[in-house]
N, C-alpha and C. Protein backbone atom coordinates (compact mmCIF):
# COMPACT_ATOMS: atom_id res chain seq x y z
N UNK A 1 -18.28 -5.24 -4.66
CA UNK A 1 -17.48 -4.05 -4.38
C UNK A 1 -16.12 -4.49 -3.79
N UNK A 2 -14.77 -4.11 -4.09
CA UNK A 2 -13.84 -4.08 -3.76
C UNK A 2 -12.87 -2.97 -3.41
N UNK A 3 -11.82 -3.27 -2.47
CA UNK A 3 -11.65 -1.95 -2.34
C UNK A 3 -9.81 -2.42 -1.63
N UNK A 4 -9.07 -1.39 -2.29
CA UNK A 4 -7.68 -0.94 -2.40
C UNK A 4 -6.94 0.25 -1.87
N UNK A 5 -6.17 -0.80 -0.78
CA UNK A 5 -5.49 0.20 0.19
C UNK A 5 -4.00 0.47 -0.40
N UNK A 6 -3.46 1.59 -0.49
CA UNK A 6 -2.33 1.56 -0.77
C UNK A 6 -1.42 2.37 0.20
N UNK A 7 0.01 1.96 0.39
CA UNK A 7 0.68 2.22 1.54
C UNK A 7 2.21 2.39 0.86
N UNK A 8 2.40 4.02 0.65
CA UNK A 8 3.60 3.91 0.35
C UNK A 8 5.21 3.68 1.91
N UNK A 9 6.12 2.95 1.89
CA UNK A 9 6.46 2.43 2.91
C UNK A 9 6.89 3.71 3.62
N UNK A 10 7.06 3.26 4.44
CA UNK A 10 7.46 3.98 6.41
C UNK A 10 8.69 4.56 5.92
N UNK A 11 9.31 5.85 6.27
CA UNK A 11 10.67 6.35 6.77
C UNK A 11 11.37 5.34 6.62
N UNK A 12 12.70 5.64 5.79
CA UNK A 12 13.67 4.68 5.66
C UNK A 12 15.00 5.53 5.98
N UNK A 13 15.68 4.69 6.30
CA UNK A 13 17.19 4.70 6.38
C UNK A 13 18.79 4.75 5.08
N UNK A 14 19.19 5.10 4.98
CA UNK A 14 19.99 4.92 3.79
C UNK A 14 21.88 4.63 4.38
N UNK A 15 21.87 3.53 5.26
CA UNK A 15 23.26 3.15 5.82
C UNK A 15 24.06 3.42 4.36
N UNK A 16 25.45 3.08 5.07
CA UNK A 16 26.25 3.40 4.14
C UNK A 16 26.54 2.17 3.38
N UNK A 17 26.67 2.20 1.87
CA UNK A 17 27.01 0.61 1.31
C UNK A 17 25.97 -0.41 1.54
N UNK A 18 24.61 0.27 1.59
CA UNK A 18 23.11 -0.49 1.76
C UNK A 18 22.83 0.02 0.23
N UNK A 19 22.32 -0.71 -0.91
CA UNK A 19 22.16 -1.12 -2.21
C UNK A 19 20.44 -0.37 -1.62
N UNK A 20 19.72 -0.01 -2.48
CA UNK A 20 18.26 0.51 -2.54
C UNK A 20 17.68 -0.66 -1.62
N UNK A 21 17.12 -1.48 -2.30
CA UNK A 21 16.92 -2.60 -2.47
C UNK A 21 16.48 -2.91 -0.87
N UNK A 22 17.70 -2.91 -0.19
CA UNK A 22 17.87 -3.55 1.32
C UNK A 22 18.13 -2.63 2.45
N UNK A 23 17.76 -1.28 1.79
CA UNK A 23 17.12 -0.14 2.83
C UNK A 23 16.49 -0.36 3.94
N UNK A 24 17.16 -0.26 5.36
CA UNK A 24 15.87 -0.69 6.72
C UNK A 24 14.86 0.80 7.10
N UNK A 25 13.80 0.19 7.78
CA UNK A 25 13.37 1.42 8.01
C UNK A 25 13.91 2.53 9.05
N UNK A 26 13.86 3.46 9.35
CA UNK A 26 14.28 4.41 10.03
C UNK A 26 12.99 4.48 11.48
N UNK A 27 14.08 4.62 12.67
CA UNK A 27 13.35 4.81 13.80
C UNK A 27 11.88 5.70 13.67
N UNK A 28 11.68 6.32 12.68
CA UNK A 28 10.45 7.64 12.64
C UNK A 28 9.38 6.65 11.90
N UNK A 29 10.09 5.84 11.13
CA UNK A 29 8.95 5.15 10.22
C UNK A 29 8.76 3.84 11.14
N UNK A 30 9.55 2.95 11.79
CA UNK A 30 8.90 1.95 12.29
C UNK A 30 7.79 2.71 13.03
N UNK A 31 7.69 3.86 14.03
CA UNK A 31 6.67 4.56 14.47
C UNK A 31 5.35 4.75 14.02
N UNK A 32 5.98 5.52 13.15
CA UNK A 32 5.06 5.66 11.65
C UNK A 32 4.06 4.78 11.28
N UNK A 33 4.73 3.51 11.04
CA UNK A 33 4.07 2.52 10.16
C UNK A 33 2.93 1.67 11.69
N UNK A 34 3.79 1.56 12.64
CA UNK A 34 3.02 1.13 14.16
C UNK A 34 1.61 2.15 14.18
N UNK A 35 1.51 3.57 14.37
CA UNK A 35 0.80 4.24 14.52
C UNK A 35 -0.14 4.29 13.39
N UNK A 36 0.14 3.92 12.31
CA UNK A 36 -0.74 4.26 11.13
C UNK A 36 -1.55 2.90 11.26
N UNK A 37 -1.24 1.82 11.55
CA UNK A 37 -1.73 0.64 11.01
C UNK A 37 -2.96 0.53 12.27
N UNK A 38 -2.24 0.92 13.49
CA UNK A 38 -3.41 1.18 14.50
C UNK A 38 -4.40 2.18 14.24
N UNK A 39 -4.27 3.10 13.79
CA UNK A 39 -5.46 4.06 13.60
C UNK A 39 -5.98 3.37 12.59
N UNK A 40 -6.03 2.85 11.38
CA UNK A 40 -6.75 2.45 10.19
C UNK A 40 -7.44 1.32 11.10
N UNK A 41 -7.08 0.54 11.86
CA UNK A 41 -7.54 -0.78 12.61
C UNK A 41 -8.96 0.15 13.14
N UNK A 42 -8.53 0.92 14.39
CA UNK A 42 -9.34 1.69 15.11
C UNK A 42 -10.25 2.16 14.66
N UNK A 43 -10.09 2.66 12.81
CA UNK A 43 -11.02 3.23 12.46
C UNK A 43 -11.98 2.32 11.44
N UNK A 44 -11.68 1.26 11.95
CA UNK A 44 -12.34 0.03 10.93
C UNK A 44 -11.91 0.01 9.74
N UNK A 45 -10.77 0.21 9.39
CA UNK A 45 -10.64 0.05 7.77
C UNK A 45 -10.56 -1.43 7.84
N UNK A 46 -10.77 -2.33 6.85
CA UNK A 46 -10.99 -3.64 6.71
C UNK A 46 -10.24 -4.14 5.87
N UNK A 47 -9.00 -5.17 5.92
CA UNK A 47 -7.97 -5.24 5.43
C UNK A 47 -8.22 -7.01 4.86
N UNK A 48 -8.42 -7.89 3.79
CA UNK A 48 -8.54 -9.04 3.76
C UNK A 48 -6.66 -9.49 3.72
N UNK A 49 -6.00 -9.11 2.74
CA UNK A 49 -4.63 -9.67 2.56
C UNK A 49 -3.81 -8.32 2.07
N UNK A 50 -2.60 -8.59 2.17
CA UNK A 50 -1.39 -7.91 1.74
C UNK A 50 -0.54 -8.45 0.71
N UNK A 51 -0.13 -7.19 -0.07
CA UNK A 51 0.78 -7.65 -1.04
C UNK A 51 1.44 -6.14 -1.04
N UNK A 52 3.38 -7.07 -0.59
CA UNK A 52 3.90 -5.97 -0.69
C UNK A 52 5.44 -6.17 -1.90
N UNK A 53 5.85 -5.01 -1.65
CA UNK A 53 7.31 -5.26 -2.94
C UNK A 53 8.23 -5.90 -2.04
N UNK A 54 8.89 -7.03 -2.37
CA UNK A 54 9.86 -7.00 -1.35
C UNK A 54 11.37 -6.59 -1.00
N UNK A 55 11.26 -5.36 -1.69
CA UNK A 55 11.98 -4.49 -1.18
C UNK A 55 12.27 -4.43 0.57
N UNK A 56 13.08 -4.19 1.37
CA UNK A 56 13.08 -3.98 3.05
C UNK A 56 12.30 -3.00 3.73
N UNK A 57 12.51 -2.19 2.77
CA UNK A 57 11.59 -0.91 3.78
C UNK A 57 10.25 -1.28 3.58
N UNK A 58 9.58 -1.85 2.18
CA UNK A 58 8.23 -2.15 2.27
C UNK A 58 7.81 -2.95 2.83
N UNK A 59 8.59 -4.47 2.58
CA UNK A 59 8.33 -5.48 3.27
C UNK A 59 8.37 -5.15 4.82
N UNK A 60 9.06 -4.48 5.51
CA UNK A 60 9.10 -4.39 6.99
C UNK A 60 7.82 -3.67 7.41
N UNK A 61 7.35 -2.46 6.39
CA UNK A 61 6.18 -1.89 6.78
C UNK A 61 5.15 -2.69 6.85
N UNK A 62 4.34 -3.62 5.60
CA UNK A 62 3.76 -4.36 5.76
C UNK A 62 4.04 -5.67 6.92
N UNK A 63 5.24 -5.62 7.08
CA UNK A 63 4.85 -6.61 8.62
C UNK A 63 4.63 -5.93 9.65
N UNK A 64 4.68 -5.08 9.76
CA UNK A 64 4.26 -3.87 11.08
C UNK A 64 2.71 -3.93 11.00
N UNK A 65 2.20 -3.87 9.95
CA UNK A 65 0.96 -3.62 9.56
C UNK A 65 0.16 -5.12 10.04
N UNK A 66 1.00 -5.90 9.48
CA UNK A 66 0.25 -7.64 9.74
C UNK A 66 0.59 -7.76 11.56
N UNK A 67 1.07 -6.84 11.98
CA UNK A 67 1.29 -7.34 13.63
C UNK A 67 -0.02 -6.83 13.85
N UNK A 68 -0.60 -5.69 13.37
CA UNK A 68 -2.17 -5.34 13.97
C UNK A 68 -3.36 -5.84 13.22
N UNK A 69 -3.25 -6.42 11.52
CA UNK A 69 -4.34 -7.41 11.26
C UNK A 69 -4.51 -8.66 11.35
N UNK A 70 -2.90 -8.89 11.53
CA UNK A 70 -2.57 -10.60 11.40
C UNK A 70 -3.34 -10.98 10.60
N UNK A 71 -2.96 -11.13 8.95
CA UNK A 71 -3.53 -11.52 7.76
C UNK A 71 -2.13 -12.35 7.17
N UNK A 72 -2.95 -13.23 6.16
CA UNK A 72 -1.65 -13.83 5.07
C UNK A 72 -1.02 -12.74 4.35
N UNK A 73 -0.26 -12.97 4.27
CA UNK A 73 0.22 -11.33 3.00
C UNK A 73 1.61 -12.06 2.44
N UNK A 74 1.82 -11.57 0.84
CA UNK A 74 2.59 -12.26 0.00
C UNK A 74 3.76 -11.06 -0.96
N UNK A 75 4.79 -11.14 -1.24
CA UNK A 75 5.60 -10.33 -1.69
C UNK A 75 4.74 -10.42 -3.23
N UNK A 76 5.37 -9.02 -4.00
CA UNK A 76 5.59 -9.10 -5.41
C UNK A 76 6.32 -8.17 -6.26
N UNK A 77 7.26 -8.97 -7.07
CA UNK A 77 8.39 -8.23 -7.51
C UNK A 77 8.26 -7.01 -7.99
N UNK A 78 6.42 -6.82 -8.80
CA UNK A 78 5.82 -5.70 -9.77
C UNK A 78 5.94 -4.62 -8.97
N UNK A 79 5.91 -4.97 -7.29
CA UNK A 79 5.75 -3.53 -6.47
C UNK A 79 6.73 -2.95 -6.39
N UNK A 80 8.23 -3.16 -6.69
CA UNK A 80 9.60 -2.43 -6.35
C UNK A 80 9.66 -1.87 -8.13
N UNK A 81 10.07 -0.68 -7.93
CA UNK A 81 9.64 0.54 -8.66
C UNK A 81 8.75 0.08 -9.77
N UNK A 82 7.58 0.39 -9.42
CA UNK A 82 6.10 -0.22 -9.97
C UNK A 82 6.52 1.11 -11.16
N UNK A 83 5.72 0.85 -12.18
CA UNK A 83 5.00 1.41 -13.27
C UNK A 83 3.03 1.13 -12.82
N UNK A 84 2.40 2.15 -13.14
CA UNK A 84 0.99 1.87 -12.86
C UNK A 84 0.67 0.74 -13.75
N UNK A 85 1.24 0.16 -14.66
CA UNK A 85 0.83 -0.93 -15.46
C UNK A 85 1.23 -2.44 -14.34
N UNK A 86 2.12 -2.13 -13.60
CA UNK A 86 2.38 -2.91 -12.63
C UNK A 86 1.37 -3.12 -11.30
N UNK A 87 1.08 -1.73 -11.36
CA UNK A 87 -0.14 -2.16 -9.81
C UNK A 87 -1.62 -3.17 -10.80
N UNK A 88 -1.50 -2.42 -11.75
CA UNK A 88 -2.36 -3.30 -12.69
C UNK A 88 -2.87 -5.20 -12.54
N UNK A 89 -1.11 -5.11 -13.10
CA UNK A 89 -1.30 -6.54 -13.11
C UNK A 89 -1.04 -7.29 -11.62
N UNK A 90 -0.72 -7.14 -10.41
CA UNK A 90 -0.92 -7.36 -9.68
C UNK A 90 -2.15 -7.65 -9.23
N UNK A 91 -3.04 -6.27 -9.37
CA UNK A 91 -4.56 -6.43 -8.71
C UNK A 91 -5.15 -7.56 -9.91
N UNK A 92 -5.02 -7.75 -11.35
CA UNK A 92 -5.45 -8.78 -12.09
C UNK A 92 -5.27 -10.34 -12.02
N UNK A 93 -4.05 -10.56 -10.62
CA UNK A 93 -3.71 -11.29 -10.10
C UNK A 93 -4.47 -11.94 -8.74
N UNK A 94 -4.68 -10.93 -8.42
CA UNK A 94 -5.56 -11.18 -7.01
C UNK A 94 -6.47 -12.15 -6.96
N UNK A 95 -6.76 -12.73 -5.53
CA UNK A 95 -8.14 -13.76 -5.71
C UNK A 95 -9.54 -13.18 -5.04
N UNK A 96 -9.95 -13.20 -6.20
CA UNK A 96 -11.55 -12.65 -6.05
C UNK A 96 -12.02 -13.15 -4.62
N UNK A 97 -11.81 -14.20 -3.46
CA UNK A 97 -12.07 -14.13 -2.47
C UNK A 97 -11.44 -12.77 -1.24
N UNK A 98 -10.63 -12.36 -1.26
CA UNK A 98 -10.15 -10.85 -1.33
C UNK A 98 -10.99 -10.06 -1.67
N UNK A 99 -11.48 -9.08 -0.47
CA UNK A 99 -12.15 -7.91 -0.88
C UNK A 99 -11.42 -6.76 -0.93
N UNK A 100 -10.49 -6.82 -0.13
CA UNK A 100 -9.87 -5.56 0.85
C UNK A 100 -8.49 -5.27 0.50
N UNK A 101 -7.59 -5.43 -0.28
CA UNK A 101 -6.43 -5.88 0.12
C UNK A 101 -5.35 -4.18 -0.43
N UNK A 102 -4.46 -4.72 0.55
CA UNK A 102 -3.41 -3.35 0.70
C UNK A 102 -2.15 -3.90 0.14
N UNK A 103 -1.85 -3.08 -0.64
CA UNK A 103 -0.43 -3.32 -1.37
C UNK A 103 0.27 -1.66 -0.77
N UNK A 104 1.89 -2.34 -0.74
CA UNK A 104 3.00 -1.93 -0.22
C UNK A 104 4.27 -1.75 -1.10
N UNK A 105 4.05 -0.23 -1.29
CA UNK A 105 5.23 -0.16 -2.69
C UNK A 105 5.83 1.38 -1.85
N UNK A 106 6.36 1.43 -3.53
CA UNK A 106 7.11 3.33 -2.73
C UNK A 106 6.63 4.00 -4.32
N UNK A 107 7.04 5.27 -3.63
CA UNK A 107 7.09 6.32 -5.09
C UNK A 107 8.28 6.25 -5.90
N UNK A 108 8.18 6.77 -7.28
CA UNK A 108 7.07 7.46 -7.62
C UNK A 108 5.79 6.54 -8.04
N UNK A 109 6.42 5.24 -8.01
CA UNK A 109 4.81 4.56 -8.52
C UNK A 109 3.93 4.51 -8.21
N UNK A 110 3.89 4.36 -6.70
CA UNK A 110 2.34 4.68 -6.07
C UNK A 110 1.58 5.70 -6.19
N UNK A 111 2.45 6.73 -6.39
CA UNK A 111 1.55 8.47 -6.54
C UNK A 111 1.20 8.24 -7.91
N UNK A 112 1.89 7.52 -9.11
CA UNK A 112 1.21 7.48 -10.12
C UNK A 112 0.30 6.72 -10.45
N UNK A 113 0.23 6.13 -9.72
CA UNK A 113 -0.96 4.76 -9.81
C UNK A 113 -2.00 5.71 -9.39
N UNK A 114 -1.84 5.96 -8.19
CA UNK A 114 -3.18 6.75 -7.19
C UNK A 114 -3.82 7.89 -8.31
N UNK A 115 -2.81 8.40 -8.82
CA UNK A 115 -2.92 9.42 -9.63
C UNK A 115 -4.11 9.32 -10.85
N UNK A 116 -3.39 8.07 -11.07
CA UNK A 116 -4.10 7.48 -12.75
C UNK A 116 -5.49 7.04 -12.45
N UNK A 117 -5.72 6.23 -11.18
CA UNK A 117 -7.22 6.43 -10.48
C UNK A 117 -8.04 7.45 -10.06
N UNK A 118 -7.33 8.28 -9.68
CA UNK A 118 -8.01 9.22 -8.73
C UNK A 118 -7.67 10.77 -9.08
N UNK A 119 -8.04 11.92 -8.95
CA UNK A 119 -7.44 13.41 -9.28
C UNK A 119 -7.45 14.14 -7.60
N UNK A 120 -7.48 13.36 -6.95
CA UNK A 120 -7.68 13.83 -5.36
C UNK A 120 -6.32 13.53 -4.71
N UNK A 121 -5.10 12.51 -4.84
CA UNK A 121 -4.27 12.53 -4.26
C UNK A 121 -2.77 13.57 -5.52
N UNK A 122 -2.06 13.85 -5.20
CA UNK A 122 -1.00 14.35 -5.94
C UNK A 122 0.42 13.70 -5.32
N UNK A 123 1.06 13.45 -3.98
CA UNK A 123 2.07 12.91 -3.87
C UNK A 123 1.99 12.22 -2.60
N UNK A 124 2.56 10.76 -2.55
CA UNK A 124 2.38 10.14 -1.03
C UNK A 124 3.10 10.17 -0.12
N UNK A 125 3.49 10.42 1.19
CA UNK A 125 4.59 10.70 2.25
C UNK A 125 4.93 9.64 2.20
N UNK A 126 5.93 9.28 3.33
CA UNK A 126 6.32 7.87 3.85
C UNK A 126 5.33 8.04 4.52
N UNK A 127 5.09 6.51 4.23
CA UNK A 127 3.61 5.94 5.60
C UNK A 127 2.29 6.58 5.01
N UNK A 128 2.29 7.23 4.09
CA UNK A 128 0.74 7.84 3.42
C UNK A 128 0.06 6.27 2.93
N UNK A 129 -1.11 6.70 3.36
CA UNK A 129 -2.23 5.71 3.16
C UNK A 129 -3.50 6.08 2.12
N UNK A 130 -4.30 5.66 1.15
CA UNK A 130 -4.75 6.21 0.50
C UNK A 130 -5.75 4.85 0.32
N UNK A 131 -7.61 5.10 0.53
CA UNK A 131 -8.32 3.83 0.32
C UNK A 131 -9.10 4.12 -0.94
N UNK A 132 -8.99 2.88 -1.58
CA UNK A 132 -10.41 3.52 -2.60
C UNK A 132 -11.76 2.34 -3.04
N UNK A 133 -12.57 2.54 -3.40
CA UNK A 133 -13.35 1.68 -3.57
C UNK A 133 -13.58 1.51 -5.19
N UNK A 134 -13.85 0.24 -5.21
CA UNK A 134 -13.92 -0.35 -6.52
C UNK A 134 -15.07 -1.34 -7.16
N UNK A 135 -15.71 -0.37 -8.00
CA UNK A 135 -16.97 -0.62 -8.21
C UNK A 135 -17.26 -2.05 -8.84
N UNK A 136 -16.29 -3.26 -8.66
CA UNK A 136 -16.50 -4.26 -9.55
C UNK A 136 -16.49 -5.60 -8.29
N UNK A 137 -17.26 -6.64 -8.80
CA UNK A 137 -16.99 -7.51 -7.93
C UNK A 137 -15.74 -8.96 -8.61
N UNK A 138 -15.30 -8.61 -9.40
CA UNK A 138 -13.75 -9.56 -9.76
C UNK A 138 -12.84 -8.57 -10.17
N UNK A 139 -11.77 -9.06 -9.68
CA UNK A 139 -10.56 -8.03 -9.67
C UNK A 139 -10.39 -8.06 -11.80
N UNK A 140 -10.76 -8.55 -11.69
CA UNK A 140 -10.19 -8.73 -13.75
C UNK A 140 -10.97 -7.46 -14.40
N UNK A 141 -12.22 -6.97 -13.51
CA UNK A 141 -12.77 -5.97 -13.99
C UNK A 141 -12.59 -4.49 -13.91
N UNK A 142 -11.02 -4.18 -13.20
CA UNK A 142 -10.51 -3.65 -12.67
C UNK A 142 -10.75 -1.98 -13.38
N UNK A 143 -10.11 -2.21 -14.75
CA UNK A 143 -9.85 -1.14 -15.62
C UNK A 143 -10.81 -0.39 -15.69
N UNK A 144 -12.04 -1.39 -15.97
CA UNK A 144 -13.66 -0.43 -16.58
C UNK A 144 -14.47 -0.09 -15.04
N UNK A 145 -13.78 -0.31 -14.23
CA UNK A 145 -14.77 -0.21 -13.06
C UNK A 145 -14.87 1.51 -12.72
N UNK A 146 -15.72 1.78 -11.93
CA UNK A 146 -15.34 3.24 -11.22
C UNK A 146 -15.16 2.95 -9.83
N UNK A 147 -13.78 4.25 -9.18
CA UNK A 147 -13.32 3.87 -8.24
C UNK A 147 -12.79 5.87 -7.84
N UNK A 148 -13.11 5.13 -6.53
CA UNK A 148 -13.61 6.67 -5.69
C UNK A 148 -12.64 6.42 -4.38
N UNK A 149 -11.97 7.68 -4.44
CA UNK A 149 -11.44 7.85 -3.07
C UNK A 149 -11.83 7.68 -1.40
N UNK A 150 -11.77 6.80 -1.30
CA UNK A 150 -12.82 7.13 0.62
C UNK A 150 -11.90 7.52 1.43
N UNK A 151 -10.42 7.38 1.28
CA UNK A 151 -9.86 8.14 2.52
C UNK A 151 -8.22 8.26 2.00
N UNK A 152 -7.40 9.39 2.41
CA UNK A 152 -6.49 9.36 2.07
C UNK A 152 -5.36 9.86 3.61
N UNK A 153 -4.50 9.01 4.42
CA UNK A 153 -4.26 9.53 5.80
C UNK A 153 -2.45 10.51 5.66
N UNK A 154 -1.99 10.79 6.08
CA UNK A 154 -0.29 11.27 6.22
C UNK A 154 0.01 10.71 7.50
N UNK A 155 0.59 10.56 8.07
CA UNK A 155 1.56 9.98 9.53
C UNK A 155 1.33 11.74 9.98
N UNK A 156 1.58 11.79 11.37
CA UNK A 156 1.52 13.40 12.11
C UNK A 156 0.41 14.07 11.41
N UNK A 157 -0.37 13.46 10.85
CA UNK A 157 -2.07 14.39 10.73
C UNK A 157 -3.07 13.38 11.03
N UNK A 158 -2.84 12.44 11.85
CA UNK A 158 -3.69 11.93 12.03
C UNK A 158 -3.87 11.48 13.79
């Protein structure tokens, strides 16, 4: 069994003459992303590694996140404006020693990814968290597996 956290990034900022790309996060989302990563801790969610886009706002979220699991975690280009064929090949990438692992992108790809898995989420906030479980034990089995929502969080509802 495997299982996939997804984290669209924290509140961002949009300075002036800042390119997408190198967006910082915004005072509400470093919060955000601090508070979220502690409650998922608190509530035992079980995190093996990270993979985020390295985009700024994602990449910064996922290090917010690694200050409360302290895990290895690795960029990937597929996560900055993902296509669901992209979260794809990412997770087909993964190492089957990885049970757990949380990837760090933004919308709209993540809501379509979640989407294309699941009929329970429809759009992700900043800082929305969404877990699911995955009925296969190698990530290559990804496609044919069945995979079920176990938790989906927002920042200020939790």
């Amino acid at each position: 069994m495997k299982k996939i956290i997804l984290v669209r990034h924290a509140k961002s900022d949009w300075p002036e003459e800042t390119e997408d790309f190198d967006r910082p996060l915004a005072d509400k989302g470093l919060e955000d992303a601090m508070n979220m990563s502690r409650f998922l801790k608190a509530n035992n969610i079980s995190i093996d590694y990270l993979v985020s886009s390295p985009a700024v706002r994602a990449l910064n979220t996922c290090k917010i996140f690694n200050q409360t699991y302290n895990l290895n975690f690795d960029t990937d280009e597929k996560l900055y404006n993902p296509s669901e064929r992209n979260f794809e090949s990412v997770i087909y990438d993964l190492d089957n020693k990885h049970n757990s692992v949380a990837f760090f992108s933004h919308n709209n790809g993540i809501s379509n990814f979640a989407n294309s898995i699941s009929e329970d989420i429809f759009h992700f906030p900043t800082c929305g968290v969404a877990g699911f479980e995955i009925d296969c034990d190698s990530w290559t089995d990804f496609d044919g597996a069945n995979k079920k929502l176990l938790f989906f969080y927002e920042p200020g509802k939790i």
